[in-house]
Protein backbone atom coordinates (compact mmCIF):
# COMPACT_ATOMS: atom_id res chain seq x y z
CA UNK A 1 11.28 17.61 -19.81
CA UNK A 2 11.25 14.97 -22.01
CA UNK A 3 9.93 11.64 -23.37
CA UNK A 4 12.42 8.82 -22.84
CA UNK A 5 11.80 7.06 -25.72
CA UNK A 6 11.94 9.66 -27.99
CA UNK A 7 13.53 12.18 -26.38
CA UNK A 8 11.39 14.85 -27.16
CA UNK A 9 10.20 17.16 -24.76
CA UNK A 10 6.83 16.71 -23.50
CA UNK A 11 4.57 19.76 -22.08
CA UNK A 12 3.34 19.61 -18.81
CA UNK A 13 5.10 16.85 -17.34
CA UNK A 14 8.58 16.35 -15.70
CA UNK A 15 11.50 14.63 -17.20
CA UNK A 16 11.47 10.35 -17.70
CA UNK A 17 14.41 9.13 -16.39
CA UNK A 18 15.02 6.07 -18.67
CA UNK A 19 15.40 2.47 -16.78
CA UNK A 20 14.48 3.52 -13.09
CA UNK A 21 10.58 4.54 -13.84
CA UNK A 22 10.91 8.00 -12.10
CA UNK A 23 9.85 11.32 -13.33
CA UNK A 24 10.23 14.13 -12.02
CA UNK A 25 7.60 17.06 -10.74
CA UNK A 26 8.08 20.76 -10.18
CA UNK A 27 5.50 23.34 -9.01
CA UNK A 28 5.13 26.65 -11.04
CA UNK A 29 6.73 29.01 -8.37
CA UNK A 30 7.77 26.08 -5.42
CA UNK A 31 11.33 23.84 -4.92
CA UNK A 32 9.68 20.70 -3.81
CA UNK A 33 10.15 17.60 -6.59
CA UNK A 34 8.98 14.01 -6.55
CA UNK A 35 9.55 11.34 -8.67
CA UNK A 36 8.07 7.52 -8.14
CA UNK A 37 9.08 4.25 -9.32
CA UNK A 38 7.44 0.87 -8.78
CA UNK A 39 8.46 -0.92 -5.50
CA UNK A 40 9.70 -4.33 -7.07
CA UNK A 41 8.32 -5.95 -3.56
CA UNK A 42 4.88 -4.08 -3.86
CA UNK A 43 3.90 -0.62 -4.24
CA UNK A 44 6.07 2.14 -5.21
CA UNK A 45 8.49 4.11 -3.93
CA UNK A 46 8.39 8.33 -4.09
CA UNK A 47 11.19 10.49 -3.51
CA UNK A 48 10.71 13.98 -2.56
CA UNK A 49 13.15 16.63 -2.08
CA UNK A 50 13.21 20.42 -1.63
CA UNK A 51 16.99 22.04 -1.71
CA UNK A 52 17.46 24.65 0.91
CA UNK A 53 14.23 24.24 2.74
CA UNK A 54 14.94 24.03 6.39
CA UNK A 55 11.63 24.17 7.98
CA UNK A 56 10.59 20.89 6.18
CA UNK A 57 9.85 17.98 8.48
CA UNK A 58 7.93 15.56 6.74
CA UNK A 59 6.83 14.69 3.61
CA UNK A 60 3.08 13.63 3.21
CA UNK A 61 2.94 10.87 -0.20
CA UNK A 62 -0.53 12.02 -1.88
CA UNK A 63 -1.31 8.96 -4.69
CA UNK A 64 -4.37 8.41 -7.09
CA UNK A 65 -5.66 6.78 -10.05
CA UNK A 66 -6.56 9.99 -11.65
CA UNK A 67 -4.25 13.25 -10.75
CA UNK A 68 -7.80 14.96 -9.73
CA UNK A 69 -8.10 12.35 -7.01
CA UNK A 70 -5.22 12.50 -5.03
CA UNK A 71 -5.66 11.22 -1.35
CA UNK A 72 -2.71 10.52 1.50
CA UNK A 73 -1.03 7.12 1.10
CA UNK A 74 1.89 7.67 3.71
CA UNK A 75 4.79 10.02 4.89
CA UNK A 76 8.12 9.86 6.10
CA UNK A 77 10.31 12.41 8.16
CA UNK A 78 12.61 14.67 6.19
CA UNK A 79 16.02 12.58 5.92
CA UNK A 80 18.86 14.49 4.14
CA UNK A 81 18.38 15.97 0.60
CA UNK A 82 16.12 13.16 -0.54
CA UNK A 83 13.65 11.30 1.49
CA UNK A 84 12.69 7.77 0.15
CA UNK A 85 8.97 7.14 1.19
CA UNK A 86 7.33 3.21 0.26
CA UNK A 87 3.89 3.42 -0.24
CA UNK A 88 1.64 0.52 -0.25
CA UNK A 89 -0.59 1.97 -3.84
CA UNK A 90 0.80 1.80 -7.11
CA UNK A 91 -1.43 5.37 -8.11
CA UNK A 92 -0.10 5.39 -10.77
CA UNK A 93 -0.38 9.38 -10.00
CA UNK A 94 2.06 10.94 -6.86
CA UNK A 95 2.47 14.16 -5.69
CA UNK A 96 4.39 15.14 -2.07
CA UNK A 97 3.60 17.83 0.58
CA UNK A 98 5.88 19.64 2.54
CA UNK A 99 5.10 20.05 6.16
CA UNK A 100 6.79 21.81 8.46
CA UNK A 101 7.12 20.46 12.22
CA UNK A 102 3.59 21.52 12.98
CA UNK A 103 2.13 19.98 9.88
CA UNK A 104 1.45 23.07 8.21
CA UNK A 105 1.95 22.71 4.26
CA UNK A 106 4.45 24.41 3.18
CA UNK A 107 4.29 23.55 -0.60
CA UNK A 108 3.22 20.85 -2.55
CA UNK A 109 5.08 19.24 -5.74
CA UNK A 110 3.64 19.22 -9.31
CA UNK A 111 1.80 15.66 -9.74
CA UNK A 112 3.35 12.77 -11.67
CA UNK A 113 2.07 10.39 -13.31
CA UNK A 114 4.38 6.68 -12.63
CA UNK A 115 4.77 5.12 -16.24
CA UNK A 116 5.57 1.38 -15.78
């Protein structure tokens, strides 16, 4: 974890990846991550991912403007080791749910917060 510009760590939040817009999110005990970047054509784009987890279907895009108001903004079937999902908000606060095929939760990523 850290801040891009600086490159200090930063508590609490996943790491910046410089250029692309995207940090990361980790739950305290899961394997699902996101990380969001703005959608040069509108909205943004989140990318979830969960290595190893073979019951995941889909993932389920949760986006806010405060990470205490998260609400569903789209999902996307599980497709390979990351699964690009375009959603029409640009939060600026993502999270993603697992769901397995009968759209139980299975875990939910840390939230993010999109920095533009």
């Amino acid at each position: 974890m850290e801040d891009a510009a600086a490159g200090r760590p930063v508590p609490g939040r996943g790491p910046v990846i410089p250029g692309l817009h995207r940090r990361l999110g980790w739950p305290s005990g899961g394997q699902a991550a996101v990380a969001a970047r703005v959608n040069p054509a509108g909205g943004s784009v989140v990318y979830a991912s969960w290595n190893g987890a073979t019951e995941l279907d889909t993932w389920t895009v949760l986006a806010g403007t405060t990470a205490g108001a998260l609400a569903k903004a789209g999902s996307q079937r599980r497709a390979g080791f990351e699964t690009a999902i375009t959603v029409n908000t640009k939060g600026p606060y993502f999270a993603a749910a697992a769901e397995d095929a009968s759209g139980h939760v299975l875990a939910q990523s840390a939230t993010v917060r999109l920095e533009e």
